[in-house]
N, C-alpha and C. Protein backbone atom coordinates (compact mmCIF):
# COMPACT_ATOMS: atom_id res chain seq x y z
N UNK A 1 7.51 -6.90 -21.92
CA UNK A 1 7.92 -6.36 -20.64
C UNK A 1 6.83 -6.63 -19.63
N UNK A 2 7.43 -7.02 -18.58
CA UNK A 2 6.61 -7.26 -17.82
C UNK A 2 5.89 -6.11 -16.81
N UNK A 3 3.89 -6.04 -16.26
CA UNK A 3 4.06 -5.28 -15.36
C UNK A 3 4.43 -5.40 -14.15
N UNK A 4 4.70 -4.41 -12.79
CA UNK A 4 4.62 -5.05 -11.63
C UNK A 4 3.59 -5.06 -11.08
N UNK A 5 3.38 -5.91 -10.36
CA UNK A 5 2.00 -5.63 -9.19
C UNK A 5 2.19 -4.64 -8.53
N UNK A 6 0.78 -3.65 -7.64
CA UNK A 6 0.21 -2.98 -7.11
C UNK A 6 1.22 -2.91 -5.63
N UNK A 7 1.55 -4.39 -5.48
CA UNK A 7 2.24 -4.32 -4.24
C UNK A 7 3.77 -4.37 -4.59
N UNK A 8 4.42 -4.37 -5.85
CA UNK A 8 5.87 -4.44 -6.06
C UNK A 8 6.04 -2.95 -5.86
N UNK A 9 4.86 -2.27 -6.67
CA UNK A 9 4.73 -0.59 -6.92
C UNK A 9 5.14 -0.42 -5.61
N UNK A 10 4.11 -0.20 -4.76
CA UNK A 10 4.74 0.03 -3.52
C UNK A 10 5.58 0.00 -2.44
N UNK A 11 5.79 -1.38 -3.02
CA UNK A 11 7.48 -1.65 -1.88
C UNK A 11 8.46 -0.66 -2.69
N UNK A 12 8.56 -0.87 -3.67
CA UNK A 12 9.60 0.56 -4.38
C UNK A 12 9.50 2.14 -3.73
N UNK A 13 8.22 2.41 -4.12
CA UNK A 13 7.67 3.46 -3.59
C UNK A 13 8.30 3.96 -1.90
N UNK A 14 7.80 2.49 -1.07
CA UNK A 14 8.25 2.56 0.59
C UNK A 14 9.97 2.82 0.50
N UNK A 15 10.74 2.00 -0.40
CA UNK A 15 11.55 2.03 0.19
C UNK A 15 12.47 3.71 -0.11
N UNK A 16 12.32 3.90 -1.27
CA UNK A 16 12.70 5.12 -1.44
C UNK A 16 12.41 6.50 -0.67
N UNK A 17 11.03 6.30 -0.11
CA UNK A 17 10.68 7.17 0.88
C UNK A 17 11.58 6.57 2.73
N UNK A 18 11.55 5.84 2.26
CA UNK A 18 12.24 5.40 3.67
C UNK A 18 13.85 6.02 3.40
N UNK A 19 14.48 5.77 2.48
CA UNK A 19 16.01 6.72 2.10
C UNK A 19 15.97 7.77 2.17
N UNK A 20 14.84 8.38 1.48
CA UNK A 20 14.61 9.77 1.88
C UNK A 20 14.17 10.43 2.85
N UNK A 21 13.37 9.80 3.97
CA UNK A 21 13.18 10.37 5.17
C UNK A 21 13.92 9.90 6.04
N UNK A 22 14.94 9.24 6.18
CA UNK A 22 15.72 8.70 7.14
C UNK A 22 17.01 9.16 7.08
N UNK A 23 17.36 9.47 5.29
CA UNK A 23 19.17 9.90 5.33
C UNK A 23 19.66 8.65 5.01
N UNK A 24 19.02 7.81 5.16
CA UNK A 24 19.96 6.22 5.26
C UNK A 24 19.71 5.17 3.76
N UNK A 25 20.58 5.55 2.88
CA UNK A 25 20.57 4.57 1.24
C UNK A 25 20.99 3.53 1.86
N UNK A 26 21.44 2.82 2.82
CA UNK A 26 21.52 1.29 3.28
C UNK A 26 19.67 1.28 3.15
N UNK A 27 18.82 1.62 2.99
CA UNK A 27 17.25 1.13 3.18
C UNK A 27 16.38 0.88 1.60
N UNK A 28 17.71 1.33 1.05
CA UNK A 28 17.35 1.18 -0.48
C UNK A 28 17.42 -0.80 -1.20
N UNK A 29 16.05 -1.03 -1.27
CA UNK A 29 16.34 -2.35 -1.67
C UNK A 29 16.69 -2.73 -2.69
N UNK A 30 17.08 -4.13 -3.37
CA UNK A 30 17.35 -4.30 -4.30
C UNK A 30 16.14 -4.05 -5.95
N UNK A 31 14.62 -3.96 -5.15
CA UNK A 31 13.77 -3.89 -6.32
C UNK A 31 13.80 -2.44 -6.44
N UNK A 32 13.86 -1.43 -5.63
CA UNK A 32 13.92 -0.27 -5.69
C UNK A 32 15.19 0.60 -6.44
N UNK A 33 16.19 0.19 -6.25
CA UNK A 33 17.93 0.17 -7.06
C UNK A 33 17.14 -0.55 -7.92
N UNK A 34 16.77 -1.09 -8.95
CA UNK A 34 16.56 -1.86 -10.17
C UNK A 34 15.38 -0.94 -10.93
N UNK A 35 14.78 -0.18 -10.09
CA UNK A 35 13.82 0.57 -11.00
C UNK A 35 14.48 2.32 -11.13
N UNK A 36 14.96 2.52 -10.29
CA UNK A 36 15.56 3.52 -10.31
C UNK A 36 16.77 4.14 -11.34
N UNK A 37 17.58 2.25 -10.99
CA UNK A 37 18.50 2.73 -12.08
C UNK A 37 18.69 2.67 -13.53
N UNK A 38 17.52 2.18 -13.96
CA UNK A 38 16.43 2.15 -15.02
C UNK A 38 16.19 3.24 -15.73
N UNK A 39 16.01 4.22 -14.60
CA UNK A 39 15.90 5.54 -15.24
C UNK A 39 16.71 6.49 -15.85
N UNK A 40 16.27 7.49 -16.67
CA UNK A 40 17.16 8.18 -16.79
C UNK A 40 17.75 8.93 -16.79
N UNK A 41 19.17 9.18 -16.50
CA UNK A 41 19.55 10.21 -15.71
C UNK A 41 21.14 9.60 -14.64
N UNK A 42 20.31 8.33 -14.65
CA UNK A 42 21.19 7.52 -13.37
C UNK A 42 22.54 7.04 -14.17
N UNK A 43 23.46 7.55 -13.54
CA UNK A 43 24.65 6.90 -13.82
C UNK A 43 24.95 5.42 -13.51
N UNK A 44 25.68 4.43 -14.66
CA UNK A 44 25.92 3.14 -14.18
C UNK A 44 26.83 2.70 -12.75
N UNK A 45 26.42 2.05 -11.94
CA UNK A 45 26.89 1.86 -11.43
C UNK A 45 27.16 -0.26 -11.25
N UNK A 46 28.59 -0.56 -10.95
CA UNK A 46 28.34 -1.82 -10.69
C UNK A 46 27.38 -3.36 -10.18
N UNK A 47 26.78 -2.68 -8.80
CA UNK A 47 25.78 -3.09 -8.06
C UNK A 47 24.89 -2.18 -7.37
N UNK A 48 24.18 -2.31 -6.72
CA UNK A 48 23.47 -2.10 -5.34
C UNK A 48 24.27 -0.98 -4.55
N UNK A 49 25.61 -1.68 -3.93
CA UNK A 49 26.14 -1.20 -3.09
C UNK A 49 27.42 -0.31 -3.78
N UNK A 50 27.36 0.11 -4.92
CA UNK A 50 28.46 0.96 -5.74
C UNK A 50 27.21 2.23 -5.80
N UNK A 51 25.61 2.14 -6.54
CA UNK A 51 25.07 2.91 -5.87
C UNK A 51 24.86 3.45 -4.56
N UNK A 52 24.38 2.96 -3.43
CA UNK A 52 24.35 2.84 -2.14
C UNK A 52 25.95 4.35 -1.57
N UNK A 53 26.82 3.84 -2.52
CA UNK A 53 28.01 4.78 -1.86
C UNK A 53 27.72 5.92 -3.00
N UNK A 54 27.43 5.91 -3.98
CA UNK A 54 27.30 6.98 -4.56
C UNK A 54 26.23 8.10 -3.99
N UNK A 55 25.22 7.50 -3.71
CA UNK A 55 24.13 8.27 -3.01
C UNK A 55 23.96 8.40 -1.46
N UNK A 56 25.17 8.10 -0.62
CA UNK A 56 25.29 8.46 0.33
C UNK A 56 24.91 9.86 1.31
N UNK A 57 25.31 10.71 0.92
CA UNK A 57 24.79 11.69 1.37
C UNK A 57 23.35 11.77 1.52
N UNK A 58 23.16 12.28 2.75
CA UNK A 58 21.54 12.09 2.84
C UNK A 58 21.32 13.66 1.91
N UNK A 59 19.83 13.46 1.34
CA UNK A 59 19.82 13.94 0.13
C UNK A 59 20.15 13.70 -1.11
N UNK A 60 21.22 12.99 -1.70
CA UNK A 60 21.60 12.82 -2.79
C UNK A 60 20.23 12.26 -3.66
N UNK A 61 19.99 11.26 -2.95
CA UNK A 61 18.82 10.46 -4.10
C UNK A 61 17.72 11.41 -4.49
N UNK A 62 17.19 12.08 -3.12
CA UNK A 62 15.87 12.90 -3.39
C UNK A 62 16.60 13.96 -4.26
N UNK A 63 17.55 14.39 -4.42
CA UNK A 63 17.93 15.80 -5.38
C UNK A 63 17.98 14.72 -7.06
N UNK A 64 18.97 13.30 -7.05
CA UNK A 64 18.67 12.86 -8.33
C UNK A 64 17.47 12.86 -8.61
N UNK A 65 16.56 12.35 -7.72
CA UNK A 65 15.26 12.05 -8.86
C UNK A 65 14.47 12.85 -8.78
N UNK A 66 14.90 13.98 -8.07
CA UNK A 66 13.38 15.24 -8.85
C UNK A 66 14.83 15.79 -9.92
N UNK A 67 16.09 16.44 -9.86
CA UNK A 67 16.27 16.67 -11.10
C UNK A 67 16.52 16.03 -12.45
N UNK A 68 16.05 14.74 -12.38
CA UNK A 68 15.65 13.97 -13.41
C UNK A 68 14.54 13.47 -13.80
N UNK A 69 13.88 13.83 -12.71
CA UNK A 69 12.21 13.97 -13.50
C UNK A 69 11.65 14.39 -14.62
N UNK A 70 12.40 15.24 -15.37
CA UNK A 70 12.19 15.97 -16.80
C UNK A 70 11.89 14.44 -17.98
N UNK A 71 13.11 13.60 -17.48
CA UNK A 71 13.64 12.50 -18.52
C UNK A 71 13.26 11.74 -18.34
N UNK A 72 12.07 11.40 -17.24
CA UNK A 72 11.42 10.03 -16.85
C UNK A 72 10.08 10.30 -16.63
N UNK A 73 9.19 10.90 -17.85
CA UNK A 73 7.84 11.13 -17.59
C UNK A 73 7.66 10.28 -18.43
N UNK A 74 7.70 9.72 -19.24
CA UNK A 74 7.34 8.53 -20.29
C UNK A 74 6.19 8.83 -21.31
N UNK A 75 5.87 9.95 -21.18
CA UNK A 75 5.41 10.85 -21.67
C UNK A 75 4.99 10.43 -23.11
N UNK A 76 5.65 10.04 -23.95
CA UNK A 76 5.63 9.56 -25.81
C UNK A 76 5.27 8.66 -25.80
N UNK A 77 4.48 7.51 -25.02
CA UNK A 77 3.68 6.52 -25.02
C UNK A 77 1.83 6.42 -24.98
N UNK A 78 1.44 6.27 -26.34
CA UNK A 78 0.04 6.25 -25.83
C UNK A 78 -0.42 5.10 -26.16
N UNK A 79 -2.06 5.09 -25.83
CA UNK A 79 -2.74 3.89 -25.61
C UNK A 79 -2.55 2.94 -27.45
N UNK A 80 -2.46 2.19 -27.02
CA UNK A 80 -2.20 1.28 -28.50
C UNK A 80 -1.19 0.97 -28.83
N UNK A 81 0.15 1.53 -27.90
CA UNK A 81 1.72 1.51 -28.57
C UNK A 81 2.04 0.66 -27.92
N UNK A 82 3.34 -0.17 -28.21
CA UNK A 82 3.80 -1.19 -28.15
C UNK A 82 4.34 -1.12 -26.17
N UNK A 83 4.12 -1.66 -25.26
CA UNK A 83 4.28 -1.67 -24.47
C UNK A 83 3.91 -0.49 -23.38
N UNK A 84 2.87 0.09 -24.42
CA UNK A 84 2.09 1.37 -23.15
C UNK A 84 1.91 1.27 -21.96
N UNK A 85 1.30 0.02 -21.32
CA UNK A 85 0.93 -0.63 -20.10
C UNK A 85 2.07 -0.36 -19.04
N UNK A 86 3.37 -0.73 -19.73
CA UNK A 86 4.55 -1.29 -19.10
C UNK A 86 4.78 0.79 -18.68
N UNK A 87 5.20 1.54 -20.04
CA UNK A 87 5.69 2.71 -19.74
C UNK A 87 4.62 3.45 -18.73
N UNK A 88 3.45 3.35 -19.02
CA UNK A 88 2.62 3.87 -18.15
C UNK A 88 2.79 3.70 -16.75
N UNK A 89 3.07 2.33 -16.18
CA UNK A 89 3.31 2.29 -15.29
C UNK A 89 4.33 2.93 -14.54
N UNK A 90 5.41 2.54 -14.70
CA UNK A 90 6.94 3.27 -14.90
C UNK A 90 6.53 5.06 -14.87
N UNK A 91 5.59 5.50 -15.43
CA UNK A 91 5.69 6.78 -15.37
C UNK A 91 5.03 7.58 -13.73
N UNK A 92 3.82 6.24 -13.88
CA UNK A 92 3.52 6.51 -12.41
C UNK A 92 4.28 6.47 -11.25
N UNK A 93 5.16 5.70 -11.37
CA UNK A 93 5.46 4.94 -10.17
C UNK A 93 6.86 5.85 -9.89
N UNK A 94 7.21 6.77 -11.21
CA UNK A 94 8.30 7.73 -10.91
C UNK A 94 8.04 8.68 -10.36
N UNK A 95 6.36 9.09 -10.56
CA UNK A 95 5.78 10.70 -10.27
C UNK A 95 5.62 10.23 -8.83
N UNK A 96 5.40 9.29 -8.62
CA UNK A 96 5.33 8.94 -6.70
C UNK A 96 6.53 9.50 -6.03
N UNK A 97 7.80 8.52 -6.58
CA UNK A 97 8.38 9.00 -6.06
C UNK A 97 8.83 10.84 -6.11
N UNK A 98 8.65 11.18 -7.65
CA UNK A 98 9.08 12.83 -7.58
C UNK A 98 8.29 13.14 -6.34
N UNK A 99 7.19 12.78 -6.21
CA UNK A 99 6.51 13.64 -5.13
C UNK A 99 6.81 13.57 -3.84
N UNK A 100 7.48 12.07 -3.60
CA UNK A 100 7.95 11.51 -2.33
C UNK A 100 8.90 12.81 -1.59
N UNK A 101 9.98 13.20 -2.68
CA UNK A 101 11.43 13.12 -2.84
C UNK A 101 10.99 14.75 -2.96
N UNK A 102 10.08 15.55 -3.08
CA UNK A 102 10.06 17.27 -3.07
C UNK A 102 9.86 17.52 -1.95
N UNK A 103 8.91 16.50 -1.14
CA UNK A 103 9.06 16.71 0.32
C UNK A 103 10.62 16.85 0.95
N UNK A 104 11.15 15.95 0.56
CA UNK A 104 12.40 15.41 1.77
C UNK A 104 13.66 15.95 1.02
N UNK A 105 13.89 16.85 0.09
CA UNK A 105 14.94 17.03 -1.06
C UNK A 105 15.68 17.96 -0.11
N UNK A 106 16.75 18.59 -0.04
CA UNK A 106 17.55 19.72 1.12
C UNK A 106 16.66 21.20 0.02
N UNK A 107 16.98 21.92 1.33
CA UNK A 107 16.61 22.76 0.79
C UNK A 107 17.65 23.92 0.17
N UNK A 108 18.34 23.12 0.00
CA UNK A 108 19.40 24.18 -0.67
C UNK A 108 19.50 23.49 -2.17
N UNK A 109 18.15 22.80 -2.08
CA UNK A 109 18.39 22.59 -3.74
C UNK A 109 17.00 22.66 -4.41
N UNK A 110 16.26 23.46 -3.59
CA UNK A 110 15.15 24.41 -4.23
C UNK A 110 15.27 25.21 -4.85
């Protein structure tokens, strides 16, 4: 498995904060939908834009991924195991966003 770079991390990171502070899943890119729906929790969806309508509502995304944060700490991976590097990453790059997404989540789902 491959890792991403420092700067893939972050364009993920941007764009999800950009959905979430704007209201607007049209800002959700395609590398960002590919790590997301990765996770778990996320229902399949066809493409991009079959997500995109599912998570329409502003809010929707920031409420999926903090209440699926439980299932995407990656947590059972340690140093020496077969693709640690890879989950490690992945674990970070989810806690960004949880943190992104507690800011901007509605508050009627505190």
């Amino acid at each position: 498995m491959n890792l991403l770079t420092q700067r893939q991390c972050d364009m993920i990171v941007n764009s999800v904060r950009k959905v979430v502070s704007t209201g607007d899943i049209t800002h959700l890119t395609k590398q960002a939908y590919n790590f997301v729906m990765l996770s778990s929790g996320f229902i399949a969806h066809c493409n991009l834009y079959g997500f995109q309508d599912a998570y329409r509502e502003p809010g929707a995304l920031a409420t999926e991924i903090c209440n699926n944060s439980v299932y995407n700490r990656w947590a059972n991976f340690r140093p020496g195991d077969k693709d640690y590097d890879y989950y490690t990453q992945k674990k970070e790059v989810y806690a960004r966003l949880v943190q992104i997404c507690r800011i901007y989540r509605p508050l009627s789902d505190l």
